[in-house]
N, C-alpha and C. Protein backbone atom coordinates (compact mmCIF):
# COMPACT_ATOMS: atom_id res chain seq x y z
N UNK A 1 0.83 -1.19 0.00
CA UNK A 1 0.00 0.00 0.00
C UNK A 1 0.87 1.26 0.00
N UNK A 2 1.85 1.70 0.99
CA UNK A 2 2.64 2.56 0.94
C UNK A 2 3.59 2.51 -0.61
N UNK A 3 4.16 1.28 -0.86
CA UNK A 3 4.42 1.48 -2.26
C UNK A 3 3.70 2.23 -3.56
N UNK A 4 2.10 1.54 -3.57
CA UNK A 4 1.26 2.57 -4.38
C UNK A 4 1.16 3.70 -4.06
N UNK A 5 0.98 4.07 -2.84
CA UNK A 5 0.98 5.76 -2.73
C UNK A 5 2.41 6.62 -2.81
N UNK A 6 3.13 5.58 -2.62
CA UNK A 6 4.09 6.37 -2.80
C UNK A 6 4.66 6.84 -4.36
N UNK A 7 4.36 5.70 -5.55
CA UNK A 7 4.20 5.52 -6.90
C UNK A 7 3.04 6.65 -7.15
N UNK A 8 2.34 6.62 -6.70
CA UNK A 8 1.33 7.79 -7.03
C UNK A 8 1.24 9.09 -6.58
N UNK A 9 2.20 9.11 -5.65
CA UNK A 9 2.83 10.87 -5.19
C UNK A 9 3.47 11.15 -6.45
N UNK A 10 4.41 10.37 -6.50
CA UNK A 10 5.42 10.66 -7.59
C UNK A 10 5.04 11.20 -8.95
N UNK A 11 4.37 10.25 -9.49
CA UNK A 11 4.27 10.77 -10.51
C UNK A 11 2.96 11.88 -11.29
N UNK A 12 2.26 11.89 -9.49
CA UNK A 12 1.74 13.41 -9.87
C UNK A 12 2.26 14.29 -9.73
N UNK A 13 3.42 14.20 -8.62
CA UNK A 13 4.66 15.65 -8.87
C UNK A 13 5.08 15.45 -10.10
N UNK A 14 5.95 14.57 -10.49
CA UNK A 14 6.49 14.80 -11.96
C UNK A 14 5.45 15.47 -13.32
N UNK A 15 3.96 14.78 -13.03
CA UNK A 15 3.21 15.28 -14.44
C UNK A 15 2.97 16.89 -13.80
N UNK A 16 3.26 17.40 -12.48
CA UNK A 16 2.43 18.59 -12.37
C UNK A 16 3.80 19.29 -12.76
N UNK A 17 5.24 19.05 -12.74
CA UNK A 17 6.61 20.02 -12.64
C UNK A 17 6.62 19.63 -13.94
N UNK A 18 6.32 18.54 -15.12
CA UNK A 18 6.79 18.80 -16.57
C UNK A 18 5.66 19.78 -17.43
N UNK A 19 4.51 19.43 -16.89
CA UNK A 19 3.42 20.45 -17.25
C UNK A 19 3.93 21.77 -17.05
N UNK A 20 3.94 21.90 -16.00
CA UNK A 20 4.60 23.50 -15.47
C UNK A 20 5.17 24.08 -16.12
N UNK A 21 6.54 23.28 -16.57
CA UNK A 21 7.57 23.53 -17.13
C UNK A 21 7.50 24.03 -18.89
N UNK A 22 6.41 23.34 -19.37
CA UNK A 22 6.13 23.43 -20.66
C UNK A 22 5.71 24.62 -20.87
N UNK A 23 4.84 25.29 -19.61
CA UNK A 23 3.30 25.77 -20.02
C UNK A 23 3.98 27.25 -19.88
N UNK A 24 5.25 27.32 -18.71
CA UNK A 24 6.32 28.57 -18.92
C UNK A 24 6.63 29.27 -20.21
N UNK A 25 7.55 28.07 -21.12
CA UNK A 25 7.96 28.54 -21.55
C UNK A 25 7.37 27.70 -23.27
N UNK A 26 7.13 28.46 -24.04
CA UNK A 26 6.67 27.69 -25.40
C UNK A 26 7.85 28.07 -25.82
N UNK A 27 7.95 27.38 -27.09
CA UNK A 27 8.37 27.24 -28.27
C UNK A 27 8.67 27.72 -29.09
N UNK A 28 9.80 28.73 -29.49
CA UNK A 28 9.78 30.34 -30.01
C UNK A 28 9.89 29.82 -31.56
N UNK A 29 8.68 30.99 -32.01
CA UNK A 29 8.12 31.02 -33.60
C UNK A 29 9.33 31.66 -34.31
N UNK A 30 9.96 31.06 -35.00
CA UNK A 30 10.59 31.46 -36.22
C UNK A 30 9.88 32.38 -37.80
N UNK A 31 10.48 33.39 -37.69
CA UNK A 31 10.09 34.07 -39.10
C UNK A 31 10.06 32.93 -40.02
N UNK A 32 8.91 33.28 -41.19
CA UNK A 32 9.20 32.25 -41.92
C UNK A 32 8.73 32.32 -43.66
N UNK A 33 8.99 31.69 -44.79
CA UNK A 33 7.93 32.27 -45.75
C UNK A 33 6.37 31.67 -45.69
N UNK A 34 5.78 32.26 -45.79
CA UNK A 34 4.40 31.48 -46.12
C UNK A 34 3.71 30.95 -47.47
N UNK A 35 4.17 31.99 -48.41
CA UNK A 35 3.81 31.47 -50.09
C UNK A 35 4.77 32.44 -50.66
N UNK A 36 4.48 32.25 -52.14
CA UNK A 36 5.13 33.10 -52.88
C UNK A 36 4.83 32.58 -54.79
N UNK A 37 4.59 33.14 -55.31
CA UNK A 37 4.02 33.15 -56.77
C UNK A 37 4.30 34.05 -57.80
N UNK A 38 4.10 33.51 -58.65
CA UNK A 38 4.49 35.08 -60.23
C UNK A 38 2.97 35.06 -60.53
N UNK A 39 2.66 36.35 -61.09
CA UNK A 39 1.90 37.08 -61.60
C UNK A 39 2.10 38.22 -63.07
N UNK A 40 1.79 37.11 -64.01
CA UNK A 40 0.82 36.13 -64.34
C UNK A 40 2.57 35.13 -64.57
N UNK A 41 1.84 33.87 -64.39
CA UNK A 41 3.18 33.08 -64.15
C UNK A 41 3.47 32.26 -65.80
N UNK A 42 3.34 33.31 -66.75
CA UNK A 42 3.84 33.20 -68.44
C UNK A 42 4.89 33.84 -68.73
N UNK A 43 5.87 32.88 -68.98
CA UNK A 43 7.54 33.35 -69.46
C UNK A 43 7.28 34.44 -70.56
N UNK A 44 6.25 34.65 -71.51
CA UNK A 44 6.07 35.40 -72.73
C UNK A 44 5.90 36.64 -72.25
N UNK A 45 5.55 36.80 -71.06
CA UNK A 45 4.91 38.24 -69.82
C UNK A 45 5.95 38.81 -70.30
N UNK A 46 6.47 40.40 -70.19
CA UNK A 46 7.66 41.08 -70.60
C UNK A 46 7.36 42.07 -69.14
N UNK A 47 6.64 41.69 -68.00
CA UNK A 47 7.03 42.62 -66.75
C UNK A 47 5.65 41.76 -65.86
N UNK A 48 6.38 40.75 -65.01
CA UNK A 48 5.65 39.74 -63.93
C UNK A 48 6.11 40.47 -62.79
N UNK A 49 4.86 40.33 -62.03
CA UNK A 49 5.43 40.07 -60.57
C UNK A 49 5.40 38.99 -59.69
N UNK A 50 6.55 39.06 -58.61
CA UNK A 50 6.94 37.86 -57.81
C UNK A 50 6.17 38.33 -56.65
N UNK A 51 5.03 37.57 -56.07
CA UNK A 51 5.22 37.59 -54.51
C UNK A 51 5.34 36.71 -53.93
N UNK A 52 5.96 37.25 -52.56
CA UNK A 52 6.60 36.61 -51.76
C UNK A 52 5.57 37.11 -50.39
N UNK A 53 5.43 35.88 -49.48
CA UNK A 53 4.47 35.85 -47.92
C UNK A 53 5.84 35.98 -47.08
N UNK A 54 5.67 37.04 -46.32
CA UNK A 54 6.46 35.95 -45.11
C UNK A 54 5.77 36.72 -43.49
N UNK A 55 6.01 35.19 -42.51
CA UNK A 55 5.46 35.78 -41.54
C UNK A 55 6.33 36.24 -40.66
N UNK A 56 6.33 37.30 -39.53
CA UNK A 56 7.41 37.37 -38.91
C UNK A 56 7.20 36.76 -37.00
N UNK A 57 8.15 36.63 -36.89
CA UNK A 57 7.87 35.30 -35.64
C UNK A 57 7.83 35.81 -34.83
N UNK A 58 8.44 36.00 -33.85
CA UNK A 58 8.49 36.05 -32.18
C UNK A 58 9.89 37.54 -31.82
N UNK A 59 10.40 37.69 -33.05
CA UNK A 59 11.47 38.66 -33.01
C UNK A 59 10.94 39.55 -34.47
N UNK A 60 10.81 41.03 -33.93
CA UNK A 60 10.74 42.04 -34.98
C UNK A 60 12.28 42.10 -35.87
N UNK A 61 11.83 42.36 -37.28
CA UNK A 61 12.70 42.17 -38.22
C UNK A 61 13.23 43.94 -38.73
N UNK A 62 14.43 44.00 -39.26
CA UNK A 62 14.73 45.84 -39.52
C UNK A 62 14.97 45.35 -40.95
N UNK A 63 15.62 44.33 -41.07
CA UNK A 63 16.03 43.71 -43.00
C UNK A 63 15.56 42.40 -43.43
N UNK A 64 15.55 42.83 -44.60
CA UNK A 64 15.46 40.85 -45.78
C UNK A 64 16.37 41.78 -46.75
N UNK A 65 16.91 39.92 -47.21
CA UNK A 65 18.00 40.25 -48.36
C UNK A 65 16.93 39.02 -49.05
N UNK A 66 16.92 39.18 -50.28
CA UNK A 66 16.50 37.84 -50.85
C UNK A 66 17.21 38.03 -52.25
N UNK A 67 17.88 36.28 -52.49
CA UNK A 67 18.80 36.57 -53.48
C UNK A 67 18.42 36.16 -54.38
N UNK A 68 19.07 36.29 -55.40
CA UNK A 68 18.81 35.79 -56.80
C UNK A 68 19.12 33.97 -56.93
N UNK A 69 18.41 33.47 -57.78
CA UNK A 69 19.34 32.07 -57.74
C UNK A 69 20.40 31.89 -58.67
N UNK A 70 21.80 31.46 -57.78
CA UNK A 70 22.87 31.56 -58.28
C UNK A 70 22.92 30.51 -59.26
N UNK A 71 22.31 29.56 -59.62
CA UNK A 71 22.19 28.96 -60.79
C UNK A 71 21.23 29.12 -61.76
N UNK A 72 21.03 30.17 -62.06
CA UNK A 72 19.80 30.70 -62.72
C UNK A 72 20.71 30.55 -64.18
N UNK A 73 19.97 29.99 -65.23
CA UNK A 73 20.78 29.74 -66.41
C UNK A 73 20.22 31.05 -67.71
N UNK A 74 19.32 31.80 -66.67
CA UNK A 74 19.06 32.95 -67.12
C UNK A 74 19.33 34.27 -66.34
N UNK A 75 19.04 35.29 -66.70
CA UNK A 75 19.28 36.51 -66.31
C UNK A 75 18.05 37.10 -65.77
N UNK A 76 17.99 37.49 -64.48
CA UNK A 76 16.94 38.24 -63.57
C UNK A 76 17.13 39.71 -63.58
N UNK A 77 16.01 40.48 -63.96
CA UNK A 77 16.33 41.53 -63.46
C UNK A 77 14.78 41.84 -62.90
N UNK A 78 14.95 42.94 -61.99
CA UNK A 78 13.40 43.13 -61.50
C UNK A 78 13.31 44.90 -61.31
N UNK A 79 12.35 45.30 -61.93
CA UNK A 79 11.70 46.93 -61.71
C UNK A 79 11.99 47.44 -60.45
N UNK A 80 11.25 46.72 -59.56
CA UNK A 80 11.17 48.12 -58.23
C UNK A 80 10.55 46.72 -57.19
N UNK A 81 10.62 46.94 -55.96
CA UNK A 81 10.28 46.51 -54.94
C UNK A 81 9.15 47.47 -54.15
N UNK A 82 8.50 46.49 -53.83
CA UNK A 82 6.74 47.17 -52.93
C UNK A 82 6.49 46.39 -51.74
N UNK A 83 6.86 46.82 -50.49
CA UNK A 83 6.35 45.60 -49.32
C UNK A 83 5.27 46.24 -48.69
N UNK A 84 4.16 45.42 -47.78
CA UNK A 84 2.85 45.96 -47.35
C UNK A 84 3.05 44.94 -46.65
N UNK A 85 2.32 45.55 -45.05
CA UNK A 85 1.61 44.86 -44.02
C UNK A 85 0.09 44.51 -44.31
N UNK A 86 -0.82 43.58 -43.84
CA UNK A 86 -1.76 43.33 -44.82
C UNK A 86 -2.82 45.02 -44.74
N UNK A 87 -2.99 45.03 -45.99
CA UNK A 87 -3.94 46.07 -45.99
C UNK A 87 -3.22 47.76 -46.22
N UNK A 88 -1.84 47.91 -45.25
CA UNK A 88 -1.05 48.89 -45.62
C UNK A 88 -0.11 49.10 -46.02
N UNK A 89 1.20 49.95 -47.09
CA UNK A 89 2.30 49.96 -47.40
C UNK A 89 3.18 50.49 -46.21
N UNK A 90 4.26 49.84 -46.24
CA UNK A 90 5.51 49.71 -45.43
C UNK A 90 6.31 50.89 -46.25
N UNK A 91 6.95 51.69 -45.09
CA UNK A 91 7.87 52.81 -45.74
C UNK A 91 9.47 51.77 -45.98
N UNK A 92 9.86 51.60 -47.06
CA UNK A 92 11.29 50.63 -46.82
C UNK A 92 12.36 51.17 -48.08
N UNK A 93 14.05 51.31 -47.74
CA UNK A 93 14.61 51.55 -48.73
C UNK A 93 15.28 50.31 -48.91
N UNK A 94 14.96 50.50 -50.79
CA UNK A 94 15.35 48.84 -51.32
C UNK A 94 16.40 49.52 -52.29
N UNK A 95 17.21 48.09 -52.54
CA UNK A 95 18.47 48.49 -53.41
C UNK A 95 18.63 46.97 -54.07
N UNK A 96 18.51 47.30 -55.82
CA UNK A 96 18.43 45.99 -56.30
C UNK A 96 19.56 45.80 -57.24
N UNK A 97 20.47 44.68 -56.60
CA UNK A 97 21.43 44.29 -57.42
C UNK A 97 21.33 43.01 -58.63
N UNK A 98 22.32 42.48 -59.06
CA UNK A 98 21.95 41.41 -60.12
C UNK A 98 22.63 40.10 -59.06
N UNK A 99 22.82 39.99 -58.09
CA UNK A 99 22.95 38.98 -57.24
C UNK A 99 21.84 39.05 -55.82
N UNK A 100 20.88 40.16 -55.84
CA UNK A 100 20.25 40.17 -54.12
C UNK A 100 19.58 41.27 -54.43
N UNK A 101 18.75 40.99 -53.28
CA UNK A 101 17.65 42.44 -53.24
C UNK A 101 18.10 43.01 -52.16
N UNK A 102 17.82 43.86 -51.87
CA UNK A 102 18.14 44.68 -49.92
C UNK A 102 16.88 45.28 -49.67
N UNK A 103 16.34 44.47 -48.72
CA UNK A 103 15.02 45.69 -48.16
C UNK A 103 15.35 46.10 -46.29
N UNK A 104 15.40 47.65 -46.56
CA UNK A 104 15.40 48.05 -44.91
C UNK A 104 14.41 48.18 -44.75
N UNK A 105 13.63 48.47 -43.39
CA UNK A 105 12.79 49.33 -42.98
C UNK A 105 12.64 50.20 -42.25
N UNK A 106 11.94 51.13 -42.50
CA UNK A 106 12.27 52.59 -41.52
C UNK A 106 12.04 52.27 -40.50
N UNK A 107 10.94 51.83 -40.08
CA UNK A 107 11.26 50.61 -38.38
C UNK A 107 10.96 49.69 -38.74
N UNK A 108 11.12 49.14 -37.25
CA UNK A 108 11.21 47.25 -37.18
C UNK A 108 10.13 47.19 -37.32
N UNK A 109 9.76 45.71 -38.15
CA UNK A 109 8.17 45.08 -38.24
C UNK A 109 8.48 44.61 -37.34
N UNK A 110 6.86 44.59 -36.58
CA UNK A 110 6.65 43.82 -34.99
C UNK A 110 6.57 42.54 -35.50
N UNK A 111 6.91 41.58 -33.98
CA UNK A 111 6.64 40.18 -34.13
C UNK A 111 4.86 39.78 -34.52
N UNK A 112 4.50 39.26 -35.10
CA UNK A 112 2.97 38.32 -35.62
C UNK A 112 3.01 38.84 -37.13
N UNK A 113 3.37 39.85 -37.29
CA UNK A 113 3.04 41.10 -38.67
C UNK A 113 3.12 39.65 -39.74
N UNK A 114 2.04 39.89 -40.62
CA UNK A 114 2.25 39.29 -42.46
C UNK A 114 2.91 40.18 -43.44
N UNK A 115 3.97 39.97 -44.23
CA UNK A 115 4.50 41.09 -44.68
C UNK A 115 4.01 40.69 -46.24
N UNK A 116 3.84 41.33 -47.18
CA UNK A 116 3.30 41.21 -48.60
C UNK A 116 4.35 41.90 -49.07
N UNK A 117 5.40 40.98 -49.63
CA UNK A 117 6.23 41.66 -50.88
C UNK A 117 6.75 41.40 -52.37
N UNK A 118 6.30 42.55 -53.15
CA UNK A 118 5.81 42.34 -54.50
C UNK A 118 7.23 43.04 -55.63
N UNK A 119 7.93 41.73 -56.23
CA UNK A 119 9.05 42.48 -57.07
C UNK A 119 8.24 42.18 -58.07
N UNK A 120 8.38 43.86 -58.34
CA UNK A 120 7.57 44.16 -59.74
C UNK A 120 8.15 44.68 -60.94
N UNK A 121 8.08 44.13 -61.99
CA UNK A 121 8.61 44.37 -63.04
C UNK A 121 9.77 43.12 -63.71
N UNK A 122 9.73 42.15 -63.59
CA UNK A 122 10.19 40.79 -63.17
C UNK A 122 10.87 40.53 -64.94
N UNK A 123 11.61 40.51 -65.40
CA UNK A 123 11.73 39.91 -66.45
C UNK A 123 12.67 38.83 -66.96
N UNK A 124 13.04 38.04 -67.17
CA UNK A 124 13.78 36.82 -67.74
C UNK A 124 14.48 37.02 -69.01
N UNK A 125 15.01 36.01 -68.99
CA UNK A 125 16.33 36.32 -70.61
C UNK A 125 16.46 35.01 -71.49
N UNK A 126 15.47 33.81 -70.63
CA UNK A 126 14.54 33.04 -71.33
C UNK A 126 13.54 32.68 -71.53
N UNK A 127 12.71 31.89 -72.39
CA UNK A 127 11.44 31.58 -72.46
C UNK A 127 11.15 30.14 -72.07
N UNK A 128 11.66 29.47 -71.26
CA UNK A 128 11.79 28.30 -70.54
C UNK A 128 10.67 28.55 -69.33
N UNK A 129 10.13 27.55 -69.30
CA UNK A 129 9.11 27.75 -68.18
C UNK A 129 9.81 26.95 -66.80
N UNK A 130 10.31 27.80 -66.11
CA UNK A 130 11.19 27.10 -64.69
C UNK A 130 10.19 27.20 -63.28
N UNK A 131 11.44 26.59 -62.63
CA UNK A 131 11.24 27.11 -60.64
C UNK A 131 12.24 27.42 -60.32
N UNK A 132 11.86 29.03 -59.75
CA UNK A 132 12.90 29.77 -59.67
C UNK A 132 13.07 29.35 -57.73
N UNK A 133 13.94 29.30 -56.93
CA UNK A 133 14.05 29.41 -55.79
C UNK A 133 14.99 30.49 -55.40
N UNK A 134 14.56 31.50 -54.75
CA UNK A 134 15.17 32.40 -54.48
C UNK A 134 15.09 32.42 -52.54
N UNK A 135 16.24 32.38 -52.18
CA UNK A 135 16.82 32.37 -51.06
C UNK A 135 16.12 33.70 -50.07
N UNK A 136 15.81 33.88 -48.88
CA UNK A 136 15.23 35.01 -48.32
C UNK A 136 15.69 34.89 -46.97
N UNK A 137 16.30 36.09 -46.51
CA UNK A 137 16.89 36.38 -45.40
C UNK A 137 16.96 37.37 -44.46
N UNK A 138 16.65 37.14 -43.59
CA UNK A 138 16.23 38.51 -42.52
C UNK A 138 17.13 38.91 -41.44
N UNK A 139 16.85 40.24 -41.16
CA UNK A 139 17.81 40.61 -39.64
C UNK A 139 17.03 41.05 -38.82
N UNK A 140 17.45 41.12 -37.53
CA UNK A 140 16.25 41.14 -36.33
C UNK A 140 17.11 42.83 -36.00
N UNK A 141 15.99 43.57 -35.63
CA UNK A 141 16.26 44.26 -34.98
C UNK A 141 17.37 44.58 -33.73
N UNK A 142 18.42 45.59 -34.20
CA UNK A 142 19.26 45.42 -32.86
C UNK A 142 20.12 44.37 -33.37
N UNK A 143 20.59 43.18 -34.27
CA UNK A 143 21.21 42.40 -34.72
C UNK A 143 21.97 42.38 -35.95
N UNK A 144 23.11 42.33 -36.19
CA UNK A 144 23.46 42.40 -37.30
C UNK A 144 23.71 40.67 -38.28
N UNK A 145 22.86 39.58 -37.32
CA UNK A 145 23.24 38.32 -37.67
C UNK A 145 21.99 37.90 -38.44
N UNK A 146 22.31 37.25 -39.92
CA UNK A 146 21.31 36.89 -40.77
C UNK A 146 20.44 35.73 -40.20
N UNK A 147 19.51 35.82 -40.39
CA UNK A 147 18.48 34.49 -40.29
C UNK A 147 17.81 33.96 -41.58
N UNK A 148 17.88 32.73 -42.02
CA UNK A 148 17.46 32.21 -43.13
C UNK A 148 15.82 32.29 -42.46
N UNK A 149 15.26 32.71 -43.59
CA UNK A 149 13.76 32.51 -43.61
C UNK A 149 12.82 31.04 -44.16
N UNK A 150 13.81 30.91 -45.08
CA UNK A 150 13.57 29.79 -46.12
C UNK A 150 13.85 30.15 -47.55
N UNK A 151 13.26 29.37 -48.30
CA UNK A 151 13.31 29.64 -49.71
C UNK A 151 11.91 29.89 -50.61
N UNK A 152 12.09 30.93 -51.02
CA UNK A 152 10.59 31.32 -52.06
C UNK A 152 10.50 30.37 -53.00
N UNK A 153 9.98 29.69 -53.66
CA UNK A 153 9.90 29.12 -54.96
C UNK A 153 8.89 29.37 -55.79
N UNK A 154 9.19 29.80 -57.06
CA UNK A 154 8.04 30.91 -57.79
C UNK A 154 8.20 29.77 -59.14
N UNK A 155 7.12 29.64 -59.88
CA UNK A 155 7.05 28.65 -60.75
C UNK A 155 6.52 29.48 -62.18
N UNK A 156 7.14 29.20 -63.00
CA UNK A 156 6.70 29.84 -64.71
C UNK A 156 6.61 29.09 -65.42
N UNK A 157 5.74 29.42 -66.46
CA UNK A 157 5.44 27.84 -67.54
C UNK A 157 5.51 28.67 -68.74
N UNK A 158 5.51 28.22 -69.71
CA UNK A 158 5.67 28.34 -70.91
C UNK A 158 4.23 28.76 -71.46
C-alpha cells in the first residue's frame, strides 16, 4: 500500500513540474515564408510580378535580403520593390542588385506582422518555363546576424 501511494505521489509531482515547465515557456516562432508566386506566371509576360508571404515570428525584423538564384541559367532583373503589411504599405529603402535584393525598414516590423512583398517588373532572358528558388533572409532588430527565412519558390510555364 505505501508502495502505491508512494508511486502515485510521484508521478503526480512529476506530471504537475513537466506540465509547469512546458506551459512557462513555449516554443519560439521562427520568421518564416508562407507562399510566394508570379503574376501572371507566363515566361512570354515582358514585366511579372513575384510575390513573396512571409510571416514574422516572435522577433521584430529591420532587413530581408533575398537573393537571386545563383544557378539561374538565365538573367533576372526586377523593376522596383513594394512591401505591405496586410492592408497597408511599409515605408522601406530597397536596393536591387543582379545577385540580391536589400530591403530596410524605416522601423522594425513587430513580431505576428504578415508582410506582402511584391518584385515588380520581373523579367527573364529566357522563355523556358522554370522554378525559380530564391533564397530570403532577414535581420532582427538590434542584430546584425542573418536568419534564413527559407526559400521562395516561384514557378513559370511556358
Amino acid at each position: 500500500m505505501q508502495r502505491f501511494t508512494l508511486t502515485a505521489i510521484l508521478t503526480t509531482l512529476l506530471t504537475t513540474t513537466i506540465s509547469t515547465a512546458l506551459a512557462q515557456k513555449p516554443a519560439p516562432k521562427a520568421s518564416s515564408i508562407i507562399h510566394s508566386a508570379a503574376y501572371p506566371n507566363r515566361v512570354k509576360v515582358t514585366s511579372a510580378t513575384y510575390h513573396i508571404g512571409v510571416q514574422v515570428g516572435n522577433i521584430s525584423l529591420s532587413e530581408l535580403r533575398v537573393r537571386i538564384p545563383e544557378d539561374a541559367p538565365a538573367q533576372i532583373r526586377v523593376g522596383q520593390v513594394a512591401v505591405a503589411e496586410v492592408g497597408k504599405p511599409v515605408d522601406v529603402t530597397s536596393s536591387l542588385g543582379r545577385k540580391e535584393i536589400m530591403i530596410a525598414f524605416a522601423q522594425p516590423i513587430t513580431a505576428g506582422t504578415v508582410l506582402e512583398i511584391d518584385l515588380n517588373g520581373v523579367r527573364t532572358s529566357d522563355l523556358l518555363g522554370r522554378t525559380w528558388r530564391f533564397p530570403v533572409y532577414g535581420k532582427s532588430a538590434g542584430s546584425n546576424q542573418e536568419i534564413s527565412l527559407g526559400t521562395a519558390r516561384i514557378q513559370t510555364y511556358k
